[in-house]
C-alpha atoms as a PDB file:
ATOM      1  CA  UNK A   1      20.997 135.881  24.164  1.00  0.00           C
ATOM      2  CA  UNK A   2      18.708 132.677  24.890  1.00  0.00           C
ATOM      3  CA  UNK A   3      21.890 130.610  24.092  1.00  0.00           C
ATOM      4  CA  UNK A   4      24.266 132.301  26.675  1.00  0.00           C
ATOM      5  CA  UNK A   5      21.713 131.750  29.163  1.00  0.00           C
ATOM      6  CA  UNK A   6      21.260 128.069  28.635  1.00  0.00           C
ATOM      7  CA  UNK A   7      25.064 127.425  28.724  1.00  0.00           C
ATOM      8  CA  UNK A   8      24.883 129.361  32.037  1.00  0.00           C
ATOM      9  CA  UNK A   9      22.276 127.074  33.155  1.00  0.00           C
ATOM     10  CA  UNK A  10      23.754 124.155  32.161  1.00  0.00           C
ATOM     11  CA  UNK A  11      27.252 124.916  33.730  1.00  0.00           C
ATOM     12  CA  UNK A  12      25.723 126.459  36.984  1.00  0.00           C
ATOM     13  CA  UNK A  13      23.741 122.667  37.074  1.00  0.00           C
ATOM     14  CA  UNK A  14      26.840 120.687  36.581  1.00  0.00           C
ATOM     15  CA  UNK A  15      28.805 122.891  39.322  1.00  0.00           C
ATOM     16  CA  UNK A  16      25.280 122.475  41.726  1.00  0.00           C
ATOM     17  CA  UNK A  17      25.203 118.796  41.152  1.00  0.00           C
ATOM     18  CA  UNK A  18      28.553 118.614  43.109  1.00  0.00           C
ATOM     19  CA  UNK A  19      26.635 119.832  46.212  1.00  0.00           C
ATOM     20  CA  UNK A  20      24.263 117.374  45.229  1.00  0.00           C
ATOM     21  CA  UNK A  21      26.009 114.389  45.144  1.00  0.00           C
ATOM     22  CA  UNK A  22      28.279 115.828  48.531  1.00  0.00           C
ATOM     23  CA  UNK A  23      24.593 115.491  50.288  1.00  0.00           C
ATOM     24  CA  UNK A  24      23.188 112.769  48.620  1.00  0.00           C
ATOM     25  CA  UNK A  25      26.038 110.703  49.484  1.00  0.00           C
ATOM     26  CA  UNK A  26      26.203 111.793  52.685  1.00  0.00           C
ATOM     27  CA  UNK A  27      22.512 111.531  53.957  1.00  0.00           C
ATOM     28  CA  UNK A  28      20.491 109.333  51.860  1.00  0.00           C
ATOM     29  CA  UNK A  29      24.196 106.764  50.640  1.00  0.00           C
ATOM     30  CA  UNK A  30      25.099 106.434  54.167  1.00  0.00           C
ATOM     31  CA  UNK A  31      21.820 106.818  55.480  1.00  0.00           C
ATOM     32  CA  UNK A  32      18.282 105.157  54.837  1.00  0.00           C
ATOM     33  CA  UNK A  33      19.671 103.795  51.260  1.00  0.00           C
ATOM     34  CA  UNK A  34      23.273 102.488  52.560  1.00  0.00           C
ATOM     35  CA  UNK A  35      21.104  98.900  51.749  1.00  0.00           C
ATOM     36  CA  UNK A  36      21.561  99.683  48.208  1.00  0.00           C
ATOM     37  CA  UNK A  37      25.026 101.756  48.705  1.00  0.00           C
ATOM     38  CA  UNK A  38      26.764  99.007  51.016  1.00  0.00           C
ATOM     39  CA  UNK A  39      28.124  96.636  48.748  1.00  0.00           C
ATOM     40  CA  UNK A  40      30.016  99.366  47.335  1.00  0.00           C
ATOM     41  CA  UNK A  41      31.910  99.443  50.764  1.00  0.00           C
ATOM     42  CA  UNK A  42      32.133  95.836  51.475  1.00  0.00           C
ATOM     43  CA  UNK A  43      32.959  94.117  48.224  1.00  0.00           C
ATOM     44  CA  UNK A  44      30.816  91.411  46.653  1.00  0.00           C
ATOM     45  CA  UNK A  45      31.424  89.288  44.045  1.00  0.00           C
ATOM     46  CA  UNK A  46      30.015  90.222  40.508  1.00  0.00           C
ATOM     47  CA  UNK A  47      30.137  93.277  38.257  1.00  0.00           C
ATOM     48  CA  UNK A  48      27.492  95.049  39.124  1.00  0.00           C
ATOM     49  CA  UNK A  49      26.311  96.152  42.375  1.00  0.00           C
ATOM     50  CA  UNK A  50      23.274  97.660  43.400  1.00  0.00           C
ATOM     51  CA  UNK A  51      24.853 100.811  44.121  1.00  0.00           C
ATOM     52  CA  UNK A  52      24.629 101.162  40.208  1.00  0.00           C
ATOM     53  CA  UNK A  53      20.818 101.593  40.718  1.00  0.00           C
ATOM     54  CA  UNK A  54      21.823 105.021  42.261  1.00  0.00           C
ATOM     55  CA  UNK A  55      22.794 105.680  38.230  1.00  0.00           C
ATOM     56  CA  UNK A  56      18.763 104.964  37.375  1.00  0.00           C
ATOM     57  CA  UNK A  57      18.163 107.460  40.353  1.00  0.00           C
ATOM     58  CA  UNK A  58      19.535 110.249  38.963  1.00  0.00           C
ATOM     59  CA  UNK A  59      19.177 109.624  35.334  1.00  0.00           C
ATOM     60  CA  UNK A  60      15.444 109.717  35.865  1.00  0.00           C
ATOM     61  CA  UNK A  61      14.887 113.702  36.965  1.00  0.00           C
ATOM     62  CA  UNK A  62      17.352 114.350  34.109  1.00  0.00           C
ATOM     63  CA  UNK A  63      15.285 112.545  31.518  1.00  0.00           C
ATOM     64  CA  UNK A  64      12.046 114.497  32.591  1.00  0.00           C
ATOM     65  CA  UNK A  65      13.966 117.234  32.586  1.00  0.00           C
ATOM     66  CA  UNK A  66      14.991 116.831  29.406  1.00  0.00           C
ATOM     67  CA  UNK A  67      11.740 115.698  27.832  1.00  0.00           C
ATOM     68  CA  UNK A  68       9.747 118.585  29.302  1.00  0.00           C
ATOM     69  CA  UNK A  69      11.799 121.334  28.098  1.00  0.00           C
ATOM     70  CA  UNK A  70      11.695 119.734  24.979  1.00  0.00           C
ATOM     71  CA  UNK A  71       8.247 119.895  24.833  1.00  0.00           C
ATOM     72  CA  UNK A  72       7.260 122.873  27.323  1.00  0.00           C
ATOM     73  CA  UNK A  73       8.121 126.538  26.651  1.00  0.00           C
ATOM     74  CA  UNK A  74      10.355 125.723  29.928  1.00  0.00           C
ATOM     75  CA  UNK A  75      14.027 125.534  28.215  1.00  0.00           C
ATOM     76  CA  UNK A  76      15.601 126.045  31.384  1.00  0.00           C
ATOM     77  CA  UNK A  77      14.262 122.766  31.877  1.00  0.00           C
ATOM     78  CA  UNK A  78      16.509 121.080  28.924  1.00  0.00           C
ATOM     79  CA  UNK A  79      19.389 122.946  30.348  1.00  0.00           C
ATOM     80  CA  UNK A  80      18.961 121.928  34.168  1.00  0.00           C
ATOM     81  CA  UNK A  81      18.348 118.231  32.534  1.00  0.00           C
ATOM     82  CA  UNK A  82      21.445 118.305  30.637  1.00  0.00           C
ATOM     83  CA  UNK A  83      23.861 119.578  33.357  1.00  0.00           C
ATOM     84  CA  UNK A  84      22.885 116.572  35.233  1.00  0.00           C
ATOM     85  CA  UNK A  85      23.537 114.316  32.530  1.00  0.00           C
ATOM     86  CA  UNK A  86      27.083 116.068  32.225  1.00  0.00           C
ATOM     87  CA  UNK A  87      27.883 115.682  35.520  1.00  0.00           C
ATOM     88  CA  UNK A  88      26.781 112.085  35.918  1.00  0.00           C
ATOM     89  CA  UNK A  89      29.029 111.089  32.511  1.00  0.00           C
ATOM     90  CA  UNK A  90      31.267 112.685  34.445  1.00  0.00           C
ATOM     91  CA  UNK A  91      30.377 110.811  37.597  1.00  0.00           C
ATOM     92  CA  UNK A  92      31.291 108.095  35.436  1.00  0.00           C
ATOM     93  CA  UNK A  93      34.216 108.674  33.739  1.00  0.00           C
ATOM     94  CA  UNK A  94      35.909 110.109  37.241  1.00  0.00           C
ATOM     95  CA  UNK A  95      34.368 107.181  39.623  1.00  0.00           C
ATOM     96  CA  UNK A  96      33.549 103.798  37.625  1.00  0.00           C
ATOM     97  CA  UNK A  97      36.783 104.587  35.355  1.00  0.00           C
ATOM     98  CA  UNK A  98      39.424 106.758  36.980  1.00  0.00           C
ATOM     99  CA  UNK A  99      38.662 105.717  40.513  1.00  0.00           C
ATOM    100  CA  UNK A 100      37.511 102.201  40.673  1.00  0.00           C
ATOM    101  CA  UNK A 101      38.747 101.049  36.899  1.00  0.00           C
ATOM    102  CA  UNK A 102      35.845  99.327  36.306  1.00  0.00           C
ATOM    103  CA  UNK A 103      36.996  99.532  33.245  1.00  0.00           C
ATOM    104  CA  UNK A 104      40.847  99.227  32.228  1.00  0.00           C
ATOM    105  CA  UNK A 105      41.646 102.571  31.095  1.00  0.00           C
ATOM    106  CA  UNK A 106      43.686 105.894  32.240  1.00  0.00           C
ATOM    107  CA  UNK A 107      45.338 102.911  34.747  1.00  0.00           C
ATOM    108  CA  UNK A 108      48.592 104.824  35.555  1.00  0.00           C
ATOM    109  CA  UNK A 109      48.301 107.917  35.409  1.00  0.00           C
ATOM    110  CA  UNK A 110      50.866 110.904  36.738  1.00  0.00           C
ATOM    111  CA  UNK A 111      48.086 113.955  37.330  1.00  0.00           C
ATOM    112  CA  UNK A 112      48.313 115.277  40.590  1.00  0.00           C
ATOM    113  CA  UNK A 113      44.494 116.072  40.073  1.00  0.00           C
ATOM    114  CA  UNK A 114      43.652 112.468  39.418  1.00  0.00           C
ATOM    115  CA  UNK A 115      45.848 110.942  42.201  1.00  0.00           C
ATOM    116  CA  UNK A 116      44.474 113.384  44.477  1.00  0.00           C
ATOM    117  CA  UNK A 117      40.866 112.150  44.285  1.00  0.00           C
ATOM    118  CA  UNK A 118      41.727 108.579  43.832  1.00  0.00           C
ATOM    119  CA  UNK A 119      43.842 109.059  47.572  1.00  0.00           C
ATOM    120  CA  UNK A 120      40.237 110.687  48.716  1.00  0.00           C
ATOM    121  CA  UNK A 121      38.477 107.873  47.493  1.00  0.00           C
ATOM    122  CA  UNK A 122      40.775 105.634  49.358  1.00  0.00           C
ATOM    123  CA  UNK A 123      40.446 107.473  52.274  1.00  0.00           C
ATOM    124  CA  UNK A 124      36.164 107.451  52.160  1.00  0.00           C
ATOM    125  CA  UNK A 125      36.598 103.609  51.726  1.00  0.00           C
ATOM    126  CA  UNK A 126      38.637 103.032  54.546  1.00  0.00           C
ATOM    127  CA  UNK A 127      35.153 103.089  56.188  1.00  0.00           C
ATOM    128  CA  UNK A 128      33.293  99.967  55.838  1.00  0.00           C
ATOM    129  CA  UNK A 129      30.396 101.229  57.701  1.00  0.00           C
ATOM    130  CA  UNK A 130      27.809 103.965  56.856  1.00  0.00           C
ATOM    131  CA  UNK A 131      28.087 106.078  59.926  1.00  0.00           C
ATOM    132  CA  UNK A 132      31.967 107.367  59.617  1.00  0.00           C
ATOM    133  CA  UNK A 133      33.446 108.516  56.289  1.00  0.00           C
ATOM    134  CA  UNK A 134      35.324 111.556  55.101  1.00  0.00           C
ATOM    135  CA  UNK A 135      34.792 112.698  51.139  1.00  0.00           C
ATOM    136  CA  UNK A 136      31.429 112.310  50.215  1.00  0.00           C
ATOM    137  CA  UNK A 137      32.224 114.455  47.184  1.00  0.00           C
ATOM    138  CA  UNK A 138      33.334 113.227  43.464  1.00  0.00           C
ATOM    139  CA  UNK A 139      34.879 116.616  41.868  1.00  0.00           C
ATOM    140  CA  UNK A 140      36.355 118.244  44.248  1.00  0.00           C
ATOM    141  CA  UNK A 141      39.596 117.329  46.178  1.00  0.00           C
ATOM    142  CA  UNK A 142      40.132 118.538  49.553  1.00  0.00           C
ATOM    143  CA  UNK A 143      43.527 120.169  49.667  1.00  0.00           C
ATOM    144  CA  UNK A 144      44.846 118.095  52.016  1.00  0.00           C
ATOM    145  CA  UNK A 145      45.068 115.185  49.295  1.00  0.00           C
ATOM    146  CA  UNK A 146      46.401 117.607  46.924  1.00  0.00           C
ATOM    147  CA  UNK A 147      49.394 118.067  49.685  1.00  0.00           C
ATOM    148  CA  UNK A 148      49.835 114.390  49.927  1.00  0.00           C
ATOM    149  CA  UNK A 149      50.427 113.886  46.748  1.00  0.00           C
ATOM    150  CA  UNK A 150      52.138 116.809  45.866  1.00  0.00           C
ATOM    151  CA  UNK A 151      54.609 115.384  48.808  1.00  0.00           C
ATOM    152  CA  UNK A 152      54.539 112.013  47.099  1.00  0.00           C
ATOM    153  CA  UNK A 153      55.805 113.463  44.044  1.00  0.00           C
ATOM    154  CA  UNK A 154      58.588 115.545  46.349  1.00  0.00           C
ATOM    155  CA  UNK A 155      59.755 112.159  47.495  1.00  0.00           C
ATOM    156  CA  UNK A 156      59.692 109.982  44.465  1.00  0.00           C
ATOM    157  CA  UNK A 157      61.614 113.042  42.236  1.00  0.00           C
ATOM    158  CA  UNK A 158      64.384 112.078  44.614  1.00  0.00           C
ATOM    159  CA  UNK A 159      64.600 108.560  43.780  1.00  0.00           C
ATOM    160  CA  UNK A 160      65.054 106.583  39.971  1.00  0.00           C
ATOM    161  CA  UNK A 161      61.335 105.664  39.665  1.00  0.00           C
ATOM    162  CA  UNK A 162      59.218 107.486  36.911  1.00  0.00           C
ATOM    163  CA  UNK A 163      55.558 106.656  39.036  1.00  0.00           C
ATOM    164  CA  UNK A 164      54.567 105.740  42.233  1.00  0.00           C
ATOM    165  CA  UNK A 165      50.789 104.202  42.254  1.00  0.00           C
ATOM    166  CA  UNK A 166      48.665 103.688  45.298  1.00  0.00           C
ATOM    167  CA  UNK A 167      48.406 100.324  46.939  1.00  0.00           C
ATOM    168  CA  UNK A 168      45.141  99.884  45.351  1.00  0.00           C
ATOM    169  CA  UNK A 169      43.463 102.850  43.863  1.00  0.00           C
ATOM    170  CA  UNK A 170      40.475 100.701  43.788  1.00  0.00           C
ATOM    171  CA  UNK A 171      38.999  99.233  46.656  1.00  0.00           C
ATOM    172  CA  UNK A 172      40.246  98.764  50.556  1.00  0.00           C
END
């Protein structure tokens, strides 16, 4: 039974880390850290950015995590520790890849998923500044993006083109 429970805990992480990130983005990102979070808004030159510190942020309670359920009686511990480090390779792989291609991969893609929370991430960069912004979330897609591009898709069906990407998926 001890293994049904983990997976529980492990899943119900990942699906609480969504909250997580909703708040962290929206209180500490945008609020007494938008130092480290701003050049993520207002494009510098370079790679990196120190919004990728954010990454050591959250990998560190998942490490502990991690480590002392490892080497505690605590295996919830290991469990909690690992849903976070699901969710942030997921953080990745949906933000840093999908959203931003940071790196050159899944560039053109048709899912109505995907273009729905690349048009959300537009939208939450539209906002150069920390106090106004709309989808602090990574996951989930509010269903008003799903509409849009649902739409989209309504309008291009119409017409002899097999895709129609964003401006600039990326940044503003």
């Amino acid at each position: 039974m001890l293994p049904v429970y983990y997976i529980l805990v492990l899943f119900g992480t990942f699906c609480l880390m969504e909250a997580v990130t909703w708040a962290t983005h929206r209180y500490v990102m945008h609020g007494f850290l938008w130092y480290l979070h701003r050049d993520h808004h207002q494009k510098e030159p370079g790679f990196f950015e120190k919004n990728d510190w954010f990454f050591v942020i959250f990998a560190v309670p998942s490490i502990l995590l991690i480590y002392f359920g490892t080497y505690t009686p605590a295996w919830w511990m290991q469990a909690v520790g690992f849903g976070i480090m699901a969710y942030g390779a997921a953080y990745f792989l949906v933000h840093d890849v999908i959203i931003h291609q940071r790196f050159k991969w899944f560039r053109r893609s048709r899912n109505t998923y995907v273009r729905a929370i690349r048009w959300a991430h537009k939208m939450h960069h539209r906002h150069l500044d920390r106090h106004e912004g709309e989808s602090f979330g990574m996951l989930y897609v509010h269903k008003k993006y799903w509409q849009k591009v649902r739409n989209d898709k309504k309008l291009m069906a119409g017409k002899k083109v097999g895709y129609a990407p964003e401006a600039d998926a990326g940044r503003p």
